[in-house]
N, C-alpha and C. Protein backbone atom coordinates (compact mmCIF):
# COMPACT_ATOMS: atom_id res chain seq x y z
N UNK A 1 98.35 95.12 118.07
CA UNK A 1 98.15 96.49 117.63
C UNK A 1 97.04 96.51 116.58
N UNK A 2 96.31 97.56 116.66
CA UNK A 2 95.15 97.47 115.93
C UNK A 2 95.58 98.75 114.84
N UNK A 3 95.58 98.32 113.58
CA UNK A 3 95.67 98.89 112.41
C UNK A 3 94.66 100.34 112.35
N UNK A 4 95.67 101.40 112.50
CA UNK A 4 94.55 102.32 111.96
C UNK A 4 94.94 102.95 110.63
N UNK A 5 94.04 102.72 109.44
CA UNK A 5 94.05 102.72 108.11
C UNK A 5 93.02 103.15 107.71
N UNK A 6 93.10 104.22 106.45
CA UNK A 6 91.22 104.58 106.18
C UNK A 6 92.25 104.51 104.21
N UNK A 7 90.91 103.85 103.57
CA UNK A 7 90.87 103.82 102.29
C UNK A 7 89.34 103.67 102.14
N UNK A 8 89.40 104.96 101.58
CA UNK A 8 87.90 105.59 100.95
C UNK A 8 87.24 104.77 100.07
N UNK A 9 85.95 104.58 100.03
CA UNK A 9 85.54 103.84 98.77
C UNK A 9 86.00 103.98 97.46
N UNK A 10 86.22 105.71 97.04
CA UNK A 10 86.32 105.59 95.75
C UNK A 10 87.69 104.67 95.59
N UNK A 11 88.70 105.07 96.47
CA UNK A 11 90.20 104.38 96.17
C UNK A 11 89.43 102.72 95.89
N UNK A 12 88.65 102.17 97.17
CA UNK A 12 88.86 100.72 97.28
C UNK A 12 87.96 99.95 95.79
N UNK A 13 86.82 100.78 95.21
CA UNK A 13 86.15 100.21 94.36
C UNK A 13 87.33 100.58 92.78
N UNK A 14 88.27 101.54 92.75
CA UNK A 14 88.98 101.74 92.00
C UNK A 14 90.11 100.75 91.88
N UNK A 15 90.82 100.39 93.09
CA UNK A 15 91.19 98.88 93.00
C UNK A 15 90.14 97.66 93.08
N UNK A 16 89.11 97.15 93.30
CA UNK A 16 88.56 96.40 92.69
C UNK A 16 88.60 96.36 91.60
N UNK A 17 87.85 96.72 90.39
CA UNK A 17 87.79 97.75 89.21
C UNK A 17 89.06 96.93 88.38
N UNK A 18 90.13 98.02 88.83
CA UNK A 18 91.47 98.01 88.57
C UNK A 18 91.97 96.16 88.47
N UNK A 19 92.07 95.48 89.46
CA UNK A 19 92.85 94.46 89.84
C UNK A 19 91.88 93.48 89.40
N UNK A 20 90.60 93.52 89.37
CA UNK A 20 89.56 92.56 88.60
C UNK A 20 89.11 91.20 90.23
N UNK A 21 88.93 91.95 91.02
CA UNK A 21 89.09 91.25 92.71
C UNK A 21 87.91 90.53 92.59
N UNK A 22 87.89 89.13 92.84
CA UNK A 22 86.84 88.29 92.66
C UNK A 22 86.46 87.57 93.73
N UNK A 23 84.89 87.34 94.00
CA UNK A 23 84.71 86.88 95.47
C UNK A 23 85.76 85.90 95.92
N UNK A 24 86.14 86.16 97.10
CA UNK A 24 86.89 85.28 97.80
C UNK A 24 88.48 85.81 98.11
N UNK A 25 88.43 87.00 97.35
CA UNK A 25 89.75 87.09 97.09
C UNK A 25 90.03 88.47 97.59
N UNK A 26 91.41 89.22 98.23
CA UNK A 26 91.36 90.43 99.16
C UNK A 26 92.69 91.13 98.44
N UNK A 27 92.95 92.05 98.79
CA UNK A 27 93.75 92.77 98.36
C UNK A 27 94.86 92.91 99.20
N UNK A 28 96.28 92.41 99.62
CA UNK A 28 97.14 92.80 100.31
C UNK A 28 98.40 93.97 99.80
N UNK A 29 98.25 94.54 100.55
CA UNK A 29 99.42 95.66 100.68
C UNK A 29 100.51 95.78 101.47
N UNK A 30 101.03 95.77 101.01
CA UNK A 30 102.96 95.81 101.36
C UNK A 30 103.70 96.76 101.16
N UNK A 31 105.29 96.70 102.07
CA UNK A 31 105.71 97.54 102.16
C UNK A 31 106.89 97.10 100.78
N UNK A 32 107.14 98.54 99.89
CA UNK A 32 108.43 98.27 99.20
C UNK A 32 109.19 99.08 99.25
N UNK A 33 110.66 98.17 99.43
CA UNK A 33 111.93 98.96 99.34
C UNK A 33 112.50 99.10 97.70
N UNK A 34 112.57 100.64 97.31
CA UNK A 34 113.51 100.63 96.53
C UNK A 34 113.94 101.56 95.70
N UNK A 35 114.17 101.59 94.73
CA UNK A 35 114.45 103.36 93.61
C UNK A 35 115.50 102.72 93.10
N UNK A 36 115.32 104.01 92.11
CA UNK A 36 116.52 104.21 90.78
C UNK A 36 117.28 105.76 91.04
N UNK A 37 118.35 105.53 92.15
CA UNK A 37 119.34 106.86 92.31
C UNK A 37 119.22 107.15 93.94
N UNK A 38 117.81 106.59 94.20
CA UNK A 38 117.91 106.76 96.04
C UNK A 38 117.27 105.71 96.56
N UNK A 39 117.17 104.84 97.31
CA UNK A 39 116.01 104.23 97.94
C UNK A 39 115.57 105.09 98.78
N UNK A 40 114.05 104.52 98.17
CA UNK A 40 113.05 105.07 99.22
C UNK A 40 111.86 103.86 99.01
N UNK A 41 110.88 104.31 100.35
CA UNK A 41 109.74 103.14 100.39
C UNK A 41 108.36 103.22 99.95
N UNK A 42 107.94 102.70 99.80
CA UNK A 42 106.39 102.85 98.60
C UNK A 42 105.49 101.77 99.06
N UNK A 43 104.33 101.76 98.88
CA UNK A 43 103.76 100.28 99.25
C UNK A 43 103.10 99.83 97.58
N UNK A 44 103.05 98.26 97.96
CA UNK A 44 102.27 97.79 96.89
C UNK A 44 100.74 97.00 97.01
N UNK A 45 99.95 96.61 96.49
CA UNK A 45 99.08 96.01 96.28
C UNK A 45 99.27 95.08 95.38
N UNK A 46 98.85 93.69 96.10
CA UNK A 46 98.42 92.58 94.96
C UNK A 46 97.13 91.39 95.16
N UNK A 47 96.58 90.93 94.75
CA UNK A 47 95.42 90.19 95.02
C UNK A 47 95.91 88.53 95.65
N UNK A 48 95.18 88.68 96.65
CA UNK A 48 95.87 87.46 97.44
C UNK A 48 94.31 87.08 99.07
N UNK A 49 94.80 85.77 99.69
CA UNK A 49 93.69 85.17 100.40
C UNK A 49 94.24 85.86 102.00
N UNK A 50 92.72 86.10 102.42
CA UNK A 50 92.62 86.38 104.19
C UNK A 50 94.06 85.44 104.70
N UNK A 51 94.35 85.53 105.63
CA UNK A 51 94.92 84.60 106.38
C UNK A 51 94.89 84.85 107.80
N UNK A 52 94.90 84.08 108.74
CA UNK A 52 94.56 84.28 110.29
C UNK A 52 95.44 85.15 110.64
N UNK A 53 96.17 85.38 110.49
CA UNK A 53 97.74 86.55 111.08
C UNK A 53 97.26 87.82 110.68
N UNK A 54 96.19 88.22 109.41
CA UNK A 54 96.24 89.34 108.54
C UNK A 54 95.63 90.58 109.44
N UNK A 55 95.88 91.84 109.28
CA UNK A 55 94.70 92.45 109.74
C UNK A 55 94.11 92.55 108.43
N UNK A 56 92.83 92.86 109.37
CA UNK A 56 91.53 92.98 107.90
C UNK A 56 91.08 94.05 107.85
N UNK A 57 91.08 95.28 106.96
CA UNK A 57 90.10 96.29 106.76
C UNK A 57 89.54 96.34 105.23
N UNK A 58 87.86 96.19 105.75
CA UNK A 58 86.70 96.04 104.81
C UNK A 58 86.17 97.50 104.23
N UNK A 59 86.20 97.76 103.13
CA UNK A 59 85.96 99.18 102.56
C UNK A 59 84.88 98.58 101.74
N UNK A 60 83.39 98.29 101.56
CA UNK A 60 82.52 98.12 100.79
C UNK A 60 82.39 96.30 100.83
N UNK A 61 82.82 95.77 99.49
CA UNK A 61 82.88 94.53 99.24
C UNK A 61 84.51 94.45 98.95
N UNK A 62 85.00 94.98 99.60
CA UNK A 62 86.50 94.55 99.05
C UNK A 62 87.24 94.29 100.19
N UNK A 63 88.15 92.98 100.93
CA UNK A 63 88.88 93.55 101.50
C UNK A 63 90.22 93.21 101.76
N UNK A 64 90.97 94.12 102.43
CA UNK A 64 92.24 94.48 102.39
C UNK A 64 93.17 93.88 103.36
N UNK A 65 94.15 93.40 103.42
CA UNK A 65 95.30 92.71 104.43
C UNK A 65 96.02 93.16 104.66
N UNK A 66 96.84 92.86 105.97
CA UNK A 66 98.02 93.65 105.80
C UNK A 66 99.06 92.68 106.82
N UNK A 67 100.25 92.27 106.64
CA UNK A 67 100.62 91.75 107.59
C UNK A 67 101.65 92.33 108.46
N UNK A 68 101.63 91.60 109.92
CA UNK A 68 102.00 92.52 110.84
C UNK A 68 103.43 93.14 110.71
N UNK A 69 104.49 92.70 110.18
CA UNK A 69 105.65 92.61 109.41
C UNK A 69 105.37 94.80 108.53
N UNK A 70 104.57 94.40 107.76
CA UNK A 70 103.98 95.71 107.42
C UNK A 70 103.38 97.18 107.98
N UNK A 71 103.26 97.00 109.05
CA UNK A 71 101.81 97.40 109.61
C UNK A 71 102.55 98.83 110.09
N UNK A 72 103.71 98.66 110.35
CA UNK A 72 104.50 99.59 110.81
C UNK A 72 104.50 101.15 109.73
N UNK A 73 104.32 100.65 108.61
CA UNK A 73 104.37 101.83 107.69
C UNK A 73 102.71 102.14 106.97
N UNK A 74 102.14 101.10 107.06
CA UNK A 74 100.81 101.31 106.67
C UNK A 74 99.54 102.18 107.69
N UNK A 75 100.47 101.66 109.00
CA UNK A 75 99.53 102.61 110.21
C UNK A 75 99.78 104.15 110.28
N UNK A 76 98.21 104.45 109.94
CA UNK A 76 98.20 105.82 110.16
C UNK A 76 97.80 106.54 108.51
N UNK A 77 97.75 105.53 107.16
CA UNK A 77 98.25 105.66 106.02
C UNK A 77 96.72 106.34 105.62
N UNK A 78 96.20 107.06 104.84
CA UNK A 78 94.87 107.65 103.54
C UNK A 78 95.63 107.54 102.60
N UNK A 79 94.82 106.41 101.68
CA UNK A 79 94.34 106.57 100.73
C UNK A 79 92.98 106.74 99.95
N UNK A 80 93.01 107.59 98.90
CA UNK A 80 91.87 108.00 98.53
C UNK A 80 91.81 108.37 96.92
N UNK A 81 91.31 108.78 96.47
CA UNK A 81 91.16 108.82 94.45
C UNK A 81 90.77 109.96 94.59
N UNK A 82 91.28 111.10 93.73
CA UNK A 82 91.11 112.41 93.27
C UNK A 82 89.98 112.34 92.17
N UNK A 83 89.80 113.55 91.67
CA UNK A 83 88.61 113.56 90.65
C UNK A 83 89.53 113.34 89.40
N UNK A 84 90.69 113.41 89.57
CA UNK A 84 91.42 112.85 88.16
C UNK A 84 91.44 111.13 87.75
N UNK A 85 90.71 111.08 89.19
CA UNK A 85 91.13 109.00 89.26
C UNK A 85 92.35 108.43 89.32
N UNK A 86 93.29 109.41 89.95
CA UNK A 86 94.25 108.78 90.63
C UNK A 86 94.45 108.64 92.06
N UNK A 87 95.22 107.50 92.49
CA UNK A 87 95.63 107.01 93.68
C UNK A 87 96.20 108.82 94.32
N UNK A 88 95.84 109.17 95.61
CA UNK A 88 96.88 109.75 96.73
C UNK A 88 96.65 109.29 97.89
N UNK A 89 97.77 109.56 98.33
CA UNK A 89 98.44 108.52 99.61
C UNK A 89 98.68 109.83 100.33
N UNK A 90 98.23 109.79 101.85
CA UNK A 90 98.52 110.65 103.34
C UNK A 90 98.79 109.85 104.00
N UNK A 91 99.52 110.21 105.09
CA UNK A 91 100.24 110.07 106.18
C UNK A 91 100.16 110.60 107.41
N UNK A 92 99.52 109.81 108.77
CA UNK A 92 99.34 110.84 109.40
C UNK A 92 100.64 111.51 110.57
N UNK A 93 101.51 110.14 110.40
CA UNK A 93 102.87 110.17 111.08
C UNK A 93 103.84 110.81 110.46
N UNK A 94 104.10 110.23 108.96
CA UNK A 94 105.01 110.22 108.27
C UNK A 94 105.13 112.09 107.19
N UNK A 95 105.94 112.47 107.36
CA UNK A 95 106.19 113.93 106.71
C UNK A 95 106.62 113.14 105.33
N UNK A 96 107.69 112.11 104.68
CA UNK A 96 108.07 111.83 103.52
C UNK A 96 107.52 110.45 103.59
N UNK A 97 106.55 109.59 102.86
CA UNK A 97 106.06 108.63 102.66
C UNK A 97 107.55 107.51 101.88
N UNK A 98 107.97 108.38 101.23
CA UNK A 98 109.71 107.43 101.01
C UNK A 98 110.67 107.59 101.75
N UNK A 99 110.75 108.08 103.25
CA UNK A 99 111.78 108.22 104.07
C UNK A 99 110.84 108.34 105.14
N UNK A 100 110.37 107.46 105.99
CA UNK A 100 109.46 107.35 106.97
C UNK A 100 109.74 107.42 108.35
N UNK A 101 111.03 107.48 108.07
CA UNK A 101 112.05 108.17 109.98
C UNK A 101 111.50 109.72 110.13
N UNK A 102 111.27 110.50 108.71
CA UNK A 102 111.32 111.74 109.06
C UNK A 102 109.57 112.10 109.49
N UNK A 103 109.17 112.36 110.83
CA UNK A 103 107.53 111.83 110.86
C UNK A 103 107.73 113.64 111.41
N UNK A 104 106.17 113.51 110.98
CA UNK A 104 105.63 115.05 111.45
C UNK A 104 105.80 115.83 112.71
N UNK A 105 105.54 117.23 112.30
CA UNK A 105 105.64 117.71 114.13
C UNK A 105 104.29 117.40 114.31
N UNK A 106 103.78 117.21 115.85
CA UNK A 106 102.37 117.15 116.63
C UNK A 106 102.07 118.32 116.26
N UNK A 107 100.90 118.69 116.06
CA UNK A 107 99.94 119.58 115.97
C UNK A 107 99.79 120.16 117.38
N UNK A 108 99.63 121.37 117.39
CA UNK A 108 99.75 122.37 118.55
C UNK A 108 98.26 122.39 119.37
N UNK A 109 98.14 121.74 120.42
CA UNK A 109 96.73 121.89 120.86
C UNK A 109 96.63 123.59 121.51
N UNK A 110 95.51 124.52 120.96
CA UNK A 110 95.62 125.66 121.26
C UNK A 110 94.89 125.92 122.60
């Protein structure tokens, strides 16, 4: 399955930036389970190496992993940086990004 994922430059140079990503080195994102009063799911980022299993998406000089284990909640995922310089996260499946059973209606072809 081929990962479809878009993270905009500003997001990806904002985690560079952010995480201090140094040649050689990629950014993987994961899925997390958890909360305080409900679980729900979130993803994370941490700085870590390519590996042959990974998918790879390259946003500038930075790039990103994901493993297939993951891929299930990351496919379909925008992220992008507001003019406030924070992280937002879209979905193109998912209606609640922390409860990811509940996925959108199709769009009505007119």
């Amino acid at each position: 399955m081929a990962l479809r994922m878009t993270i905009t430059e500003k997001a990806a140079e904002f985690y560079r930036r952010e995480l201090n990503v140094e040649a050689g080195e990629a950014l993987r994102l994961f899925v997390r389970i958890g909360g305080i009063g409900h679980v729900g799911y979130s993803f994370g980022i941490q700085k870590d190496r390519i590996t042959p299993a990974d998918h790879v998406l390259r946003v500038g000089d930075v790039a990103f992993v994901v493993r297939d284990d993951d891929a299930w909640y990351l496919d379909g995922m925008m992220i992008d940086l507001d003019n406030k310089s924070e992280i937002v996260v879209s979905h193109e499946r998912f209606a609640r990004l922390d409860h990811p059973v509940e996925e959108r209606a199709p769009a009505l072809v007119g």
